[in-house]
N, C-alpha and C. Protein backbone atom coordinates (compact mmCIF):
# COMPACT_ATOMS: atom_id res chain seq x y z
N UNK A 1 0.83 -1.20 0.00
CA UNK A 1 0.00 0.00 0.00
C UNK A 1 0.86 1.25 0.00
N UNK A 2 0.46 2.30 -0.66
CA UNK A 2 0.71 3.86 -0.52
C UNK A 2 -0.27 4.80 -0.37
N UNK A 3 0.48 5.42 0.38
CA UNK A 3 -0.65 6.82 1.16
C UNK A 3 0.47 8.33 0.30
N UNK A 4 -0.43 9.06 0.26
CA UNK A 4 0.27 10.47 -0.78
C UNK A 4 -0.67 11.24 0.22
N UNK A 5 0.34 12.43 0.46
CA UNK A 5 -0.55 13.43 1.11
C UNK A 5 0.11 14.67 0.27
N UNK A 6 -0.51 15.38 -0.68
CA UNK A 6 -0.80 16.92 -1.24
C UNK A 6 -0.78 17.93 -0.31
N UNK A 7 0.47 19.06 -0.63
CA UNK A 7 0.33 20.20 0.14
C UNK A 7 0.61 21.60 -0.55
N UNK A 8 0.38 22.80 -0.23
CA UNK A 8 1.08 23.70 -0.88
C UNK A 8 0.62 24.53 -1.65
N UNK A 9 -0.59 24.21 -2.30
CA UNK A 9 -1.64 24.79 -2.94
C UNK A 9 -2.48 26.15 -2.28
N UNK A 10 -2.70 27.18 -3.21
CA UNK A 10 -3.15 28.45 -2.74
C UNK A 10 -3.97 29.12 -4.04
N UNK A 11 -3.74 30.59 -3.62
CA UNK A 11 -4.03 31.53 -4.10
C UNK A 11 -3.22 32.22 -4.73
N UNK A 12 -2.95 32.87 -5.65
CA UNK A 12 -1.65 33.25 -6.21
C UNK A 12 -2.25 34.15 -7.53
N UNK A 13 -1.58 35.55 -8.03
CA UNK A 13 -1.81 36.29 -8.90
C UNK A 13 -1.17 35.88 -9.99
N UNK A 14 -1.97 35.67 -11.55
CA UNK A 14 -0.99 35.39 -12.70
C UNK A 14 0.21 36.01 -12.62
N UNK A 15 1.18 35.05 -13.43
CA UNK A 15 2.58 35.16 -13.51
C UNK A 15 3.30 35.00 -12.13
N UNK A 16 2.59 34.20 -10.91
CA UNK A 16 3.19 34.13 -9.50
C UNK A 16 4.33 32.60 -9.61
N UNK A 17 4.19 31.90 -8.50
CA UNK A 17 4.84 30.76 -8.17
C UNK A 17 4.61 30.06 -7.08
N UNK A 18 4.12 28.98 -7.50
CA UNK A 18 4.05 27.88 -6.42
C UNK A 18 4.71 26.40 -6.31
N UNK A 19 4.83 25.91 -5.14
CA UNK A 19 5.70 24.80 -5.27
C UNK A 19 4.88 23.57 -4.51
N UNK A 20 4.07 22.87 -4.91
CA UNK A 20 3.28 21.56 -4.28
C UNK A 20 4.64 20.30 -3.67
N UNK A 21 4.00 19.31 -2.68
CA UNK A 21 4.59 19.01 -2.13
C UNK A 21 3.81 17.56 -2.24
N UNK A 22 4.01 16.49 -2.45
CA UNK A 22 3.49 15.08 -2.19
C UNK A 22 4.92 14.33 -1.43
N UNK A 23 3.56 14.25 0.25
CA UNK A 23 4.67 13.27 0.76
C UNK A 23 4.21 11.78 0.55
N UNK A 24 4.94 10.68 0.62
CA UNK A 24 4.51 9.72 0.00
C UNK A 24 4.92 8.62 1.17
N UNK A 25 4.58 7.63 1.70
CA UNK A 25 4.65 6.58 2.53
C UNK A 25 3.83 5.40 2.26
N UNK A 26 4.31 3.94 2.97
CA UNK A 26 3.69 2.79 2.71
C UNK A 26 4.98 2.13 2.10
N UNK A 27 4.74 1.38 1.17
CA UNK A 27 5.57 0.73 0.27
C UNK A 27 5.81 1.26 -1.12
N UNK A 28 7.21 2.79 -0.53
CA UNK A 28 7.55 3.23 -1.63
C UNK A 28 8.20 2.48 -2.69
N UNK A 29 9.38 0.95 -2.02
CA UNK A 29 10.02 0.52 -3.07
C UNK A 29 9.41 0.00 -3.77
N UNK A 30 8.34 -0.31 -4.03
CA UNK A 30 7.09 -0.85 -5.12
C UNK A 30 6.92 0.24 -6.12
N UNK A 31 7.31 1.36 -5.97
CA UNK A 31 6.65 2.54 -6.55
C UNK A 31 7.25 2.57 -8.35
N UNK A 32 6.73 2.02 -9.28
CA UNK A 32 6.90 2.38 -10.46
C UNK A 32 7.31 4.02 -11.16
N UNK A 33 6.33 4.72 -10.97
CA UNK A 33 5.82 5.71 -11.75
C UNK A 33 5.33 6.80 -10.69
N UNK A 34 5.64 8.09 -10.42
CA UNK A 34 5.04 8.79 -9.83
C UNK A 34 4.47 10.40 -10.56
N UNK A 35 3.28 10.54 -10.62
CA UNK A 35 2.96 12.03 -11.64
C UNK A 35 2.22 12.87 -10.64
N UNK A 36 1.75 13.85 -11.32
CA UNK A 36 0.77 15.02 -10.96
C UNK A 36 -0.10 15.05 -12.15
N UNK A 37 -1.12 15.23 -11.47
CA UNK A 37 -2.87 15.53 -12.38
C UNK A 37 -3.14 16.78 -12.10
N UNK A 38 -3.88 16.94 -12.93
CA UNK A 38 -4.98 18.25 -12.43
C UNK A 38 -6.51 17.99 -13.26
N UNK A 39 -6.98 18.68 -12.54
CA UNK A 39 -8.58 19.12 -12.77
C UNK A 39 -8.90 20.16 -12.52
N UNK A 40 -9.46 20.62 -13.53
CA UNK A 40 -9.71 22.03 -13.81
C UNK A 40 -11.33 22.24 -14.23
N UNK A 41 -12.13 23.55 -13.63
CA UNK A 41 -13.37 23.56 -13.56
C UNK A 41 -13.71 22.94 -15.05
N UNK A 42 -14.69 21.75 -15.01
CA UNK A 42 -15.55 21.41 -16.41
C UNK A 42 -14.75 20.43 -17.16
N UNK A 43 -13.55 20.42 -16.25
CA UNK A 43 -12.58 19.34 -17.62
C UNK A 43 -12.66 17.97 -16.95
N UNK A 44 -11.75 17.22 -17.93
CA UNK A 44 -11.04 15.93 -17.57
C UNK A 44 -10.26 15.64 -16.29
N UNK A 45 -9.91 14.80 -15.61
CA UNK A 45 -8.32 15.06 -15.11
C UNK A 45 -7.37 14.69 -15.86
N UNK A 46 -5.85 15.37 -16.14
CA UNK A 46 -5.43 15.90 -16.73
C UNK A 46 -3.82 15.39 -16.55
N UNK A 47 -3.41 14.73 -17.65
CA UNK A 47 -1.34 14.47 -16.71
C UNK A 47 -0.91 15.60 -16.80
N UNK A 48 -0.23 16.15 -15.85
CA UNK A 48 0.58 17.29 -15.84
C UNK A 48 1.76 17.12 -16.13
N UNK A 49 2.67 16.18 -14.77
CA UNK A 49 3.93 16.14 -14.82
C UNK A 49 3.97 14.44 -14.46
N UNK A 50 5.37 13.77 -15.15
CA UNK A 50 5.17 12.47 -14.46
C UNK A 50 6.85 12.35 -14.31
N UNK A 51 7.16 11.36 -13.33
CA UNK A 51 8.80 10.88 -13.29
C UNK A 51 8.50 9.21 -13.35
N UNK A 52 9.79 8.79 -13.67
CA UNK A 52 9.94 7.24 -13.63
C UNK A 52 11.32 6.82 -13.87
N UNK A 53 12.27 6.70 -12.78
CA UNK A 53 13.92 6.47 -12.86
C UNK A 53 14.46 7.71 -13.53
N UNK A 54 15.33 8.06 -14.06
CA UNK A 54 15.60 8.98 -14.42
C UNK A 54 14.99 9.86 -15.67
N UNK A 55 13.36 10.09 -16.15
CA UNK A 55 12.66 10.19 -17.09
C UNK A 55 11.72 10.94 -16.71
N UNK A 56 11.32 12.09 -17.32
CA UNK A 56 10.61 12.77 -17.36
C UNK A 56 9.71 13.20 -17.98
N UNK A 57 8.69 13.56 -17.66
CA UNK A 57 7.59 14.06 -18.96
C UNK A 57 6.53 15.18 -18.73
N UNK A 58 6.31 15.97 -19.62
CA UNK A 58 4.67 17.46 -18.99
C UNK A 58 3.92 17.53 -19.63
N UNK A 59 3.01 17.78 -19.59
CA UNK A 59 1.73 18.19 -20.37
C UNK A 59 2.46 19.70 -21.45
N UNK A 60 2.36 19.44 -22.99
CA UNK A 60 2.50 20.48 -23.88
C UNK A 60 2.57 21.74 -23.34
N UNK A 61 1.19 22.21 -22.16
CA UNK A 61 0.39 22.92 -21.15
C UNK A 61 1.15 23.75 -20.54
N UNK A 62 2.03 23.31 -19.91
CA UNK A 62 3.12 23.37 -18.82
C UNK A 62 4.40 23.11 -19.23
N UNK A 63 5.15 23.23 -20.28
CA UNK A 63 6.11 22.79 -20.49
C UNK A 63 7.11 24.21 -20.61
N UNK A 64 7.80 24.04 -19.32
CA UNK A 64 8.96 25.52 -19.23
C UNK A 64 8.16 26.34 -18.42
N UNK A 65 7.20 25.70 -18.09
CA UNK A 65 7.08 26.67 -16.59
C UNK A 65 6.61 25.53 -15.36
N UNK A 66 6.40 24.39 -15.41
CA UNK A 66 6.34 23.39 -14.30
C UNK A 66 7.61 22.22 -14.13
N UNK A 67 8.31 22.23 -13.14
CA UNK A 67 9.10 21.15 -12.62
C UNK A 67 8.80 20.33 -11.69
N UNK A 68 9.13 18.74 -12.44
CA UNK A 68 8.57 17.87 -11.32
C UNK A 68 10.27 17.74 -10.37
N UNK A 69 10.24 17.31 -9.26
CA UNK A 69 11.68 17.14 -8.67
C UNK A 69 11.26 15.91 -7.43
N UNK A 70 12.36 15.10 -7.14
CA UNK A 70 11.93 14.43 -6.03
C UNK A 70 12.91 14.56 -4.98
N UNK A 71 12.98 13.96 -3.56
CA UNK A 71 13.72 13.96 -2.66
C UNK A 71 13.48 13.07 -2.10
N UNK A 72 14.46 12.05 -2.46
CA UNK A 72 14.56 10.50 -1.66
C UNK A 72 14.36 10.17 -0.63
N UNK A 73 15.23 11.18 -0.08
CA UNK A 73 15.97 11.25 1.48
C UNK A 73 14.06 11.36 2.29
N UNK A 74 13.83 12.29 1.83
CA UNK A 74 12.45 13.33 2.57
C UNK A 74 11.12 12.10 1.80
N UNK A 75 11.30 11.53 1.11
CA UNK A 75 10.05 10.55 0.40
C UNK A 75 9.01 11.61 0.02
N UNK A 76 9.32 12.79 -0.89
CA UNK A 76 8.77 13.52 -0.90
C UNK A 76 8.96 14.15 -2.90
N UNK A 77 8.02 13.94 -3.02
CA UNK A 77 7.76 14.44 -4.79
C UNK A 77 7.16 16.01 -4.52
N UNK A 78 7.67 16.89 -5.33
CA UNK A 78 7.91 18.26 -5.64
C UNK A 78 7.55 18.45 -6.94
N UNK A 79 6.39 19.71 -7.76
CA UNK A 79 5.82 20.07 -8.56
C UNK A 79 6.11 21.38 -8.22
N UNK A 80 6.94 22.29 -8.89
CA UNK A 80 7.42 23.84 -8.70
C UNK A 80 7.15 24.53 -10.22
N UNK A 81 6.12 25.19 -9.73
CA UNK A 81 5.03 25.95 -10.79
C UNK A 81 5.59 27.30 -10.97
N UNK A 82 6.11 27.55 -11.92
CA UNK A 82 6.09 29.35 -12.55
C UNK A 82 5.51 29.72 -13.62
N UNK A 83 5.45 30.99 -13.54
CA UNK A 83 5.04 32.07 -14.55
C UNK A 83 3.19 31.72 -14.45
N UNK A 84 2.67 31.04 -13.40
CA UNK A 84 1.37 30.60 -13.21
C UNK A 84 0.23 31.63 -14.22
N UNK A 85 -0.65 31.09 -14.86
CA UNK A 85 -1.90 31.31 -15.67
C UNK A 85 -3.10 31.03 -15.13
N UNK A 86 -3.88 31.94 -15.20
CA UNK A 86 -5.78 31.62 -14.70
C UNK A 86 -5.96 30.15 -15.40
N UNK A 87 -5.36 29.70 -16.70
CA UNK A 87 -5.90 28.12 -17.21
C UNK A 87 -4.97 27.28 -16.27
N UNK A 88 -3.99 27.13 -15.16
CA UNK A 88 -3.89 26.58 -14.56
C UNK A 88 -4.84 26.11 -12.99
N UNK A 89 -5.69 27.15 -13.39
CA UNK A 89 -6.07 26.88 -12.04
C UNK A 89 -7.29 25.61 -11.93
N UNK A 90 -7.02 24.60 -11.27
CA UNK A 90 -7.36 23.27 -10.76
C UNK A 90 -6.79 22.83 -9.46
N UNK A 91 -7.39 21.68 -8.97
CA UNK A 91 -7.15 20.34 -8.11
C UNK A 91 -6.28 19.53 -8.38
N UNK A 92 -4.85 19.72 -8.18
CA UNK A 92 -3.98 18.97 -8.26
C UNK A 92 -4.01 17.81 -7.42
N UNK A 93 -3.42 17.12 -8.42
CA UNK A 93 -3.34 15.37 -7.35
C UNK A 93 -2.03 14.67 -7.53
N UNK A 94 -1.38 13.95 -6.60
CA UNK A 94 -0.50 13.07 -6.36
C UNK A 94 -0.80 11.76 -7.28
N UNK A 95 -0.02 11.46 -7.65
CA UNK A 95 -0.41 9.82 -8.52
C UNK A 95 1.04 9.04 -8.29
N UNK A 96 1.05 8.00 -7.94
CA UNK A 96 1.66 6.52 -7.58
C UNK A 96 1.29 5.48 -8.37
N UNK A 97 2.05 5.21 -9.41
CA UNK A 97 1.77 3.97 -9.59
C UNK A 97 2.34 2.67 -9.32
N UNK A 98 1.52 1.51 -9.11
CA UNK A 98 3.01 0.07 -8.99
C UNK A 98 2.68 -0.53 -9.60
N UNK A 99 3.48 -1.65 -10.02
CA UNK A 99 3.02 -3.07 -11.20
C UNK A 99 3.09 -4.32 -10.13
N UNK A 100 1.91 -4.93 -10.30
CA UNK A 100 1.62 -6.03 -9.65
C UNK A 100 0.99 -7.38 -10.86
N UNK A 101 1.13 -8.44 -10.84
CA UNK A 101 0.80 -9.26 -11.24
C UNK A 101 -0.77 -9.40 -12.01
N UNK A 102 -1.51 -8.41 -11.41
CA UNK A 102 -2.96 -8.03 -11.69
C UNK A 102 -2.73 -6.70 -12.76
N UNK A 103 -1.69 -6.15 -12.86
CA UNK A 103 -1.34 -5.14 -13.65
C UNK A 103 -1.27 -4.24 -12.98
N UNK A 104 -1.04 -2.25 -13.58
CA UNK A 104 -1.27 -1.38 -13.12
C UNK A 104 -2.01 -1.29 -11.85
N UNK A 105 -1.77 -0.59 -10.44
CA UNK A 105 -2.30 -0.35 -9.41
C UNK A 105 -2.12 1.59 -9.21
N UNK A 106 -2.76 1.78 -9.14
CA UNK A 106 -2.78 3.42 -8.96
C UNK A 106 -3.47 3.43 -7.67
N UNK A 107 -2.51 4.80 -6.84
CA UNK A 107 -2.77 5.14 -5.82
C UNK A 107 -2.97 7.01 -6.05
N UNK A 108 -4.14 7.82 -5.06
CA UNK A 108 -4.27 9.01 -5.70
C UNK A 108 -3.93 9.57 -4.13
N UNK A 109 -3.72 10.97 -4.07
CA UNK A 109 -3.62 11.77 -3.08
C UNK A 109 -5.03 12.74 -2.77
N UNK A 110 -5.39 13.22 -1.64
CA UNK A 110 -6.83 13.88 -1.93
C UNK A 110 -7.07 15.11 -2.42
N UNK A 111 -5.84 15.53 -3.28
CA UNK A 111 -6.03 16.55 -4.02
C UNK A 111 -5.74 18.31 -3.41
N UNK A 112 -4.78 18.94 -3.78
CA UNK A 112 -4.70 20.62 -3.27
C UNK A 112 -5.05 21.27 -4.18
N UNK A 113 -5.91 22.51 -4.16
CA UNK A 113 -6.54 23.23 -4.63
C UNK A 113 -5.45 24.65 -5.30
N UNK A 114 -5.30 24.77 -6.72
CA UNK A 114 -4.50 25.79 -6.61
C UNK A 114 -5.77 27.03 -7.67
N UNK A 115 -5.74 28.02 -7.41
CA UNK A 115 -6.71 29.35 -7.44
C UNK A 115 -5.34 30.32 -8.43
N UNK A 116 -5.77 30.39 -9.82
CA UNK A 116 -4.80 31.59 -10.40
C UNK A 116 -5.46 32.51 -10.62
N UNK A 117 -5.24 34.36 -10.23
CA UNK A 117 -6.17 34.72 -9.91
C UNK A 117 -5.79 36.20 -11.11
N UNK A 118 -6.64 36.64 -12.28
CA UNK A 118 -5.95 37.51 -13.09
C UNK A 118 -6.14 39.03 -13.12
């Protein structure tokens, strides 16, 4: 099992900066794949950012103004948002994935709220 807890999320004026925080516990060495979602009023949820060993990837969306980063030590995944836009503003979420014999297992975080305000 993994537990993700989302932090960091606010209020913030276009063109600001924010930096989300997923701490992550349980059975990290299982951990495949770890990303960020969002949901945004009326949409889908959404890949933002994802890591997996040394590999990276962003949504078109976000690309050159969101960094995903991790910290081993701290079991802690980092999403550091600049040059922020009113179309960013959504419910970000933590995502975990592991591979088990049953396939794909996804684990979600309960989501921080980020508000871009123009």
């Amino acid at each position: 099992q993994v537990q993700l807890v989302e932090s960091g999320g606010g209020l913030v004026q276009a063109g600001g900066s924010l930096r989300l925080s997923c701490a992550v516990s349980g059975s990290t060495f299982s951990i495949n794949t770890i990303g960020w979602y969002r949901q945004g009023p009326g949409k889908q949820r959404e890949l933002v950012a994802v890591t997996s060993g040394d590999r990276t990837d962003y949504a078109d969306s976000v690309k050159g103004r969101f960094t995903i980063s991790r910290d081993n030590a701290k079991n802690t995944v980092y999403l550091g948002m600049n040059s922020l836009k009113p179309e960013d503003t959504a419910v970000y979420y933590c995502n975990a994935v592991t591979i088990t014999y049953e396939g794909p297992k996804h684990y979600w975080g309960q989501g921080t709220q980020v508000t871009v305000s123009s």
